[in-house]
PDB file of N, CA and C in Angstrom:
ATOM      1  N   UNK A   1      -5.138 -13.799  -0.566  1.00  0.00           N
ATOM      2  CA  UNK A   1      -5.621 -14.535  -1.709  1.00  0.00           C
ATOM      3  C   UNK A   1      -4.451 -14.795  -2.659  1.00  0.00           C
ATOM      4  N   UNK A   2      -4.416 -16.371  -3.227  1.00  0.00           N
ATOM      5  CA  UNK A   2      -3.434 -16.431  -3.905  1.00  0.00           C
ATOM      6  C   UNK A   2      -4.360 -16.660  -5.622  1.00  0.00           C
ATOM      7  N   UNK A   3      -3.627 -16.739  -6.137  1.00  0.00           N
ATOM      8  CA  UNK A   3      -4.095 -17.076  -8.171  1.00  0.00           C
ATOM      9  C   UNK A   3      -5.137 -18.409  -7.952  1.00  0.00           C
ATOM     10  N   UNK A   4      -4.272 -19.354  -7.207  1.00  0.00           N
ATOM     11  CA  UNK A   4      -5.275 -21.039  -6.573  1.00  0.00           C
ATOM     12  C   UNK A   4      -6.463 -20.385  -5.890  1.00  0.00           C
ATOM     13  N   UNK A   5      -6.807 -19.337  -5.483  1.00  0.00           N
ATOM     14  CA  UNK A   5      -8.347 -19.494  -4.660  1.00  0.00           C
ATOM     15  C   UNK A   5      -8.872 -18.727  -5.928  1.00  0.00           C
ATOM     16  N   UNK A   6      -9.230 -19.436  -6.834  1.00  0.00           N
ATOM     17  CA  UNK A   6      -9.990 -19.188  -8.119  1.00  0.00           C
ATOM     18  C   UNK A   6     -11.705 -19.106  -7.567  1.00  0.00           C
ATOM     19  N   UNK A   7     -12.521 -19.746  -6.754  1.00  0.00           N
ATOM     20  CA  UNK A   7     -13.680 -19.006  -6.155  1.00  0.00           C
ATOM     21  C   UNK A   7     -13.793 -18.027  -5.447  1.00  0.00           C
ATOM     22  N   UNK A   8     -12.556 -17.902  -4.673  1.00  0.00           N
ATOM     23  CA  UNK A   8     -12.904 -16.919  -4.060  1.00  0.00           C
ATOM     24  C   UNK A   8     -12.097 -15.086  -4.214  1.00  0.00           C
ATOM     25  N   UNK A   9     -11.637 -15.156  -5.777  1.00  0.00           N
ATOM     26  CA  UNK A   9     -11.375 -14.488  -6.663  1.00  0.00           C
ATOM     27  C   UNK A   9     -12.659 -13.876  -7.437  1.00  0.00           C
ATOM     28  N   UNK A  10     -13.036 -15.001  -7.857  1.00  0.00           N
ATOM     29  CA  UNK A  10     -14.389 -14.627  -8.841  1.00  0.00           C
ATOM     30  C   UNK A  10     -15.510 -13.816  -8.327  1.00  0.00           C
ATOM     31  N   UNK A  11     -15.625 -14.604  -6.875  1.00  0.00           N
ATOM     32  CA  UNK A  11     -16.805 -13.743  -5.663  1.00  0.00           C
ATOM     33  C   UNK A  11     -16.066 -12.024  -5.403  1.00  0.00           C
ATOM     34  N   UNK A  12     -14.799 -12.093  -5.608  1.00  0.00           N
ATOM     35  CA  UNK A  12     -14.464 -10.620  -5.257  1.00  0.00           C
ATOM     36  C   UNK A  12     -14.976  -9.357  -6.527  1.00  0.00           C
ATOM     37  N   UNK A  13     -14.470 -10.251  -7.680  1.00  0.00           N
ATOM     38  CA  UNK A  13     -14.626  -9.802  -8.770  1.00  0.00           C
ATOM     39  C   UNK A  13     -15.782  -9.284  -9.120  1.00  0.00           C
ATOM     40  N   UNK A  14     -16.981 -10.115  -8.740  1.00  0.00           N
ATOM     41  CA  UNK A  14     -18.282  -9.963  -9.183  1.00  0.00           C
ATOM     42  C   UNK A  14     -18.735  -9.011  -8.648  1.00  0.00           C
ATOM     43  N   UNK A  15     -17.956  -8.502  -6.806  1.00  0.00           N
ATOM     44  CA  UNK A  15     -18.341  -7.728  -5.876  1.00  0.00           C
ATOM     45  C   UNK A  15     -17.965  -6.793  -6.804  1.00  0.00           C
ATOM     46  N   UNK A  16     -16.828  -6.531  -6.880  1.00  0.00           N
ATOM     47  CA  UNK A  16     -15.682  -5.520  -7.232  1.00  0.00           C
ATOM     48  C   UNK A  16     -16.535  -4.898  -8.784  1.00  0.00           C
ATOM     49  N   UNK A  17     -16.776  -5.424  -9.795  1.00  0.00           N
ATOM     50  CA  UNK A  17     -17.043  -5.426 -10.955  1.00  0.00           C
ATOM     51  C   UNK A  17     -18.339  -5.842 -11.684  1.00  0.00           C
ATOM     52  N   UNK A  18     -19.471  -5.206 -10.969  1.00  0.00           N
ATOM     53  CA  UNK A  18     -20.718  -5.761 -10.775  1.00  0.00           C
ATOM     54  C   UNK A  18     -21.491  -5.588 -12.540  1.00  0.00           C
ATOM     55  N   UNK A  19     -20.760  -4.413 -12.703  1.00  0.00           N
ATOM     56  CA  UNK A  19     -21.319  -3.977 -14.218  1.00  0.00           C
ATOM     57  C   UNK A  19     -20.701  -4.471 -15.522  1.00  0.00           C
ATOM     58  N   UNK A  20     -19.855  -5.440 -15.146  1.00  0.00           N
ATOM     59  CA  UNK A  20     -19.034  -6.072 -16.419  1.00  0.00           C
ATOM     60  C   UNK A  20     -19.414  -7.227 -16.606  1.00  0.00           C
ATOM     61  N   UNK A  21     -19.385  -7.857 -17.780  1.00  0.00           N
ATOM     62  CA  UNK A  21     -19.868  -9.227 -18.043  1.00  0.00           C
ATOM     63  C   UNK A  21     -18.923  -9.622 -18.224  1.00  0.00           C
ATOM     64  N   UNK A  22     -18.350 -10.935 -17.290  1.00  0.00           N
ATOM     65  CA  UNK A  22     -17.046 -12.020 -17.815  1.00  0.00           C
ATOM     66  C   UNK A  22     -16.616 -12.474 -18.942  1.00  0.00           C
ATOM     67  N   UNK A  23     -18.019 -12.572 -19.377  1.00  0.00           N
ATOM     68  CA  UNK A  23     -17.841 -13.166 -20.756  1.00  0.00           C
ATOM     69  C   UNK A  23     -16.655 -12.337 -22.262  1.00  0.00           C
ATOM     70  N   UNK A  24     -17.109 -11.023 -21.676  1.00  0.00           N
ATOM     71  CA  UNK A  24     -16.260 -10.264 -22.471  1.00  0.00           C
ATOM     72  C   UNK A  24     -15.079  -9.857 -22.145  1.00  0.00           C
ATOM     73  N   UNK A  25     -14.210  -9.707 -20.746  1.00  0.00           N
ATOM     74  CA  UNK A  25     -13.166  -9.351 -20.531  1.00  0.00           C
ATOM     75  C   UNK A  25     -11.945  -9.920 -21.145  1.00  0.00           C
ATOM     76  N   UNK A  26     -11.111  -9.177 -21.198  1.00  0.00           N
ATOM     77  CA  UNK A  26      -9.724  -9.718 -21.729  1.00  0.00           C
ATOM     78  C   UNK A  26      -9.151 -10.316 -20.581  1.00  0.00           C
ATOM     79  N   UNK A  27      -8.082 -10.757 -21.117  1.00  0.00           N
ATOM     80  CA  UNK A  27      -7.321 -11.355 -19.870  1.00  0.00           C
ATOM     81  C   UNK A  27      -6.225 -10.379 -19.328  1.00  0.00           C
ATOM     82  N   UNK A  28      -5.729  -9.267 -20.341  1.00  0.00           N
ATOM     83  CA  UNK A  28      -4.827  -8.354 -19.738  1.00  0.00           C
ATOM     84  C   UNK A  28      -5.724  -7.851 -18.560  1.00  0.00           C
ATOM     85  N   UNK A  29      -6.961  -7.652 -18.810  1.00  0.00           N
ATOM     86  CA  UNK A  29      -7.687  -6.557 -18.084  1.00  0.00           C
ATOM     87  C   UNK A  29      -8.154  -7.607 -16.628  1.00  0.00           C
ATOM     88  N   UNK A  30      -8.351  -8.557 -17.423  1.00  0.00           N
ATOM     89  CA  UNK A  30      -8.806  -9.985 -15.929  1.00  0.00           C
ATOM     90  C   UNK A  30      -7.288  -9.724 -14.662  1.00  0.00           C
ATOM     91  N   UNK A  31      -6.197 -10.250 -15.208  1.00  0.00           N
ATOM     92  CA  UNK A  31      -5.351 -10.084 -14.297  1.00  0.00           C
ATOM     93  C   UNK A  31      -4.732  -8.830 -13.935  1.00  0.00           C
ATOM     94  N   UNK A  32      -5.198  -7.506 -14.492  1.00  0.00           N
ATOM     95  CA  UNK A  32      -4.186  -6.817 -13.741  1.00  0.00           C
ATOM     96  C   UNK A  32      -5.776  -6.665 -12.103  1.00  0.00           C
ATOM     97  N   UNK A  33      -7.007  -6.966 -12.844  1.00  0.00           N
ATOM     98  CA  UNK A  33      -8.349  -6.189 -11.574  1.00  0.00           C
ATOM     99  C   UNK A  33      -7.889  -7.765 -10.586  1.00  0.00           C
ATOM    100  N   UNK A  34      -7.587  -8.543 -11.097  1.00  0.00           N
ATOM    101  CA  UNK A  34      -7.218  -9.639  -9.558  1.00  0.00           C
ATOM    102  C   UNK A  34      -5.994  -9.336  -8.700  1.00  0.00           C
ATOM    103  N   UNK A  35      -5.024  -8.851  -9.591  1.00  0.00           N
ATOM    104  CA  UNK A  35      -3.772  -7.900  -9.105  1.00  0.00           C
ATOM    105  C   UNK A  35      -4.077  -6.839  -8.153  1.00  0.00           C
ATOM    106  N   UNK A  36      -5.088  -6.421  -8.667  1.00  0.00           N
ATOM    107  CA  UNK A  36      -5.351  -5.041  -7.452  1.00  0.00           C
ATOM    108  C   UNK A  36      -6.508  -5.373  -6.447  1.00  0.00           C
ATOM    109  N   UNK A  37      -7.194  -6.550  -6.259  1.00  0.00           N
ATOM    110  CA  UNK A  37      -7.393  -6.764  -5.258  1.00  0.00           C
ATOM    111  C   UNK A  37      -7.663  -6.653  -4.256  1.00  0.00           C
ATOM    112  N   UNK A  38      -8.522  -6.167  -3.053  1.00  0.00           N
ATOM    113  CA  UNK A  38      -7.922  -5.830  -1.624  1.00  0.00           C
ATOM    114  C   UNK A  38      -7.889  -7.575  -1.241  1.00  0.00           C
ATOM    115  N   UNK A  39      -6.384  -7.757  -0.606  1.00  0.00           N
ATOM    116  CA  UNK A  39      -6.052  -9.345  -0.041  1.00  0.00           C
ATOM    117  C   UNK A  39      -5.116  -9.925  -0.637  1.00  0.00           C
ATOM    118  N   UNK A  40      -5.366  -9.457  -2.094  1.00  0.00           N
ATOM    119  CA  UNK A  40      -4.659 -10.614  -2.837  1.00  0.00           C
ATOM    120  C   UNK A  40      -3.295 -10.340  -3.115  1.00  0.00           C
ATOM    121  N   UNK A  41      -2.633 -11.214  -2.616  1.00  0.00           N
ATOM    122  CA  UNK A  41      -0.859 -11.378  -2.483  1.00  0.00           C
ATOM    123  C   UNK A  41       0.179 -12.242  -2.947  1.00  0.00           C
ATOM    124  N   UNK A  42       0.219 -12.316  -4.594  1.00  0.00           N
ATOM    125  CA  UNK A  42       0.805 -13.556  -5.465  1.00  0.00           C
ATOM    126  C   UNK A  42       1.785 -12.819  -6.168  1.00  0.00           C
ATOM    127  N   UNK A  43       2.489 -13.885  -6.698  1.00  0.00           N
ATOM    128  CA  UNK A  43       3.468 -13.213  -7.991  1.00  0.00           C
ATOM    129  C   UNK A  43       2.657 -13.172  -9.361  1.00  0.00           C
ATOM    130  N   UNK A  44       2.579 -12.004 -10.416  1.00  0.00           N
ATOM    131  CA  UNK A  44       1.805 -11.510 -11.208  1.00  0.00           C
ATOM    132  C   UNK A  44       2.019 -12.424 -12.411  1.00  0.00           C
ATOM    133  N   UNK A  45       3.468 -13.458 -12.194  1.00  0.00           N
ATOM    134  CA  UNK A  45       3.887 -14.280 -13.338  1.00  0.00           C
ATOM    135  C   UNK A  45       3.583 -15.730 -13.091  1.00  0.00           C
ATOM    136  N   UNK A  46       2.461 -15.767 -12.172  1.00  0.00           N
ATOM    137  CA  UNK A  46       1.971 -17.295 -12.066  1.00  0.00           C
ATOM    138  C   UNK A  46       0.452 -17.276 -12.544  1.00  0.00           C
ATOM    139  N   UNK A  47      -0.126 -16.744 -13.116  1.00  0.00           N
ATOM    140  CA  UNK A  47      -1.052 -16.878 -13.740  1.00  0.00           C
ATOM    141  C   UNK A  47      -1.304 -16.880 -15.496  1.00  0.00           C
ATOM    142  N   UNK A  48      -0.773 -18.020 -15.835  1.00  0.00           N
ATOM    143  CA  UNK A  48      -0.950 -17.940 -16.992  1.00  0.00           C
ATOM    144  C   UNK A  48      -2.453 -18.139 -17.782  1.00  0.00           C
ATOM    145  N   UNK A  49      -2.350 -18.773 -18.817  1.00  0.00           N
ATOM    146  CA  UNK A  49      -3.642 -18.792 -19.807  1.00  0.00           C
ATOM    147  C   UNK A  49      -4.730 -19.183 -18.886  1.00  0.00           C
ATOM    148  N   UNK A  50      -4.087 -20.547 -18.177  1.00  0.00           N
ATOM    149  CA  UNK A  50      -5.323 -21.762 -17.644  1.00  0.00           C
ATOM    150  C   UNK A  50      -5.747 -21.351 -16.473  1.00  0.00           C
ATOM    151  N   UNK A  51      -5.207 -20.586 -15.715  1.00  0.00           N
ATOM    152  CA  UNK A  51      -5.286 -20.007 -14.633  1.00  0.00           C
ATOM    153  C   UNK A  51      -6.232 -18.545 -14.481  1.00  0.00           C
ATOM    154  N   UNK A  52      -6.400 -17.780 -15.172  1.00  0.00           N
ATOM    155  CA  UNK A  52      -6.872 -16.954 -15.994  1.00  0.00           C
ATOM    156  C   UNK A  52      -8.503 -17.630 -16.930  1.00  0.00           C
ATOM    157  N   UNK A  53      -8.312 -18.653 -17.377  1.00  0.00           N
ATOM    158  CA  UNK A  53      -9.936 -19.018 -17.451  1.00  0.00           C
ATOM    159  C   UNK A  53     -10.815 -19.579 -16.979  1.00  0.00           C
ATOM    160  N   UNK A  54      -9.968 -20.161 -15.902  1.00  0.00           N
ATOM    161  CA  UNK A  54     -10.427 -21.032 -14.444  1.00  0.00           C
ATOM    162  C   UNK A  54     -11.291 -19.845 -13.452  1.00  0.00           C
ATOM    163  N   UNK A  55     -10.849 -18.859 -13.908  1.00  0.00           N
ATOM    164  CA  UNK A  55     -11.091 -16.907 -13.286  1.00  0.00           C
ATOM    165  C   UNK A  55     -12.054 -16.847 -13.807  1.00  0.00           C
ATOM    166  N   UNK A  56     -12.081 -16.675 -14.598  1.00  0.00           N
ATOM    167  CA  UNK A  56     -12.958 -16.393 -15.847  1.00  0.00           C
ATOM    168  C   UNK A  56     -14.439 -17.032 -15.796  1.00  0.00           C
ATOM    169  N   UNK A  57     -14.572 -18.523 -15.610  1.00  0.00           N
ATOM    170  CA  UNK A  57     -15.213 -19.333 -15.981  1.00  0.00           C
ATOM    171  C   UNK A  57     -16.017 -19.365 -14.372  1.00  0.00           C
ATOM    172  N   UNK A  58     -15.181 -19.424 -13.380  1.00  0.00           N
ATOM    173  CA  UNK A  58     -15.939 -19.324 -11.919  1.00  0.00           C
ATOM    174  C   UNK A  58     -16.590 -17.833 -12.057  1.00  0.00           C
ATOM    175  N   UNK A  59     -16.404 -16.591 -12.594  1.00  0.00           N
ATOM    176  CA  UNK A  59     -16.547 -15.544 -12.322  1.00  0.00           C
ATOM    177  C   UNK A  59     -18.137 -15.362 -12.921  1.00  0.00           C
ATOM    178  N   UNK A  60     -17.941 -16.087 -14.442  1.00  0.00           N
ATOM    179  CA  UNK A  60     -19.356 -16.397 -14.567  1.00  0.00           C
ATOM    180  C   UNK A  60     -20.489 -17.207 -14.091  1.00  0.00           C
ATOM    181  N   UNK A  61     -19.830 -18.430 -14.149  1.00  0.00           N
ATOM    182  CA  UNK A  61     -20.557 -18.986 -12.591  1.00  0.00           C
ATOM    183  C   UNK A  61     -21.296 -18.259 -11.372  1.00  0.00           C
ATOM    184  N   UNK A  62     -20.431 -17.168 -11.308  1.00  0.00           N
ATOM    185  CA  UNK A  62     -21.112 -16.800 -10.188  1.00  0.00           C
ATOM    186  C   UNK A  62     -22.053 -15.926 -10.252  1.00  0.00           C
ATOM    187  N   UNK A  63     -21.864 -15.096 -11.495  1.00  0.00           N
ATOM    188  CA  UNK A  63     -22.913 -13.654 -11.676  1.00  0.00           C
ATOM    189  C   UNK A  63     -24.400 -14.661 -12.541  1.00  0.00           C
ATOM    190  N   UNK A  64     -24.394 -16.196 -12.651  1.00  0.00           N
ATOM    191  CA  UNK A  64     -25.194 -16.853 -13.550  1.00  0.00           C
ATOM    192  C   UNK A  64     -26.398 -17.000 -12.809  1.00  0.00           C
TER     193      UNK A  64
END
């Protein structure tokens, strides 16, 4: 998984993090739980702001 598979990030997340609501996470805390991952294999300095609410925004999507 790279930072670009933003759905299929969010589906891990939701797995991964069933008891958290998106709505409230930070983003320190958003990218380091996509960082740890099982799969996911990117550089930690390509995800900036937009990339990060694109996360964010599918992640709620999905728990909706």
């Amino acid at each position: 998984m790279k930072w670009t598979d933003v759905g299929e990030i969010a589906i891990a997340l939701a797995d991964t993090h069933p008891q958290v609501d998106p709505k409230t996470i930070r983003f320190t805390d958003l990218h380091r739980w996509v960082m740890s991952l099982p799969g996911f294999a990117d550089n930690p300095e390509r995800a900036g702001e937009r990339v990060l609410e694109a996360i964010q925004q599918a992640w709620i999507d999905e728990v909706e």
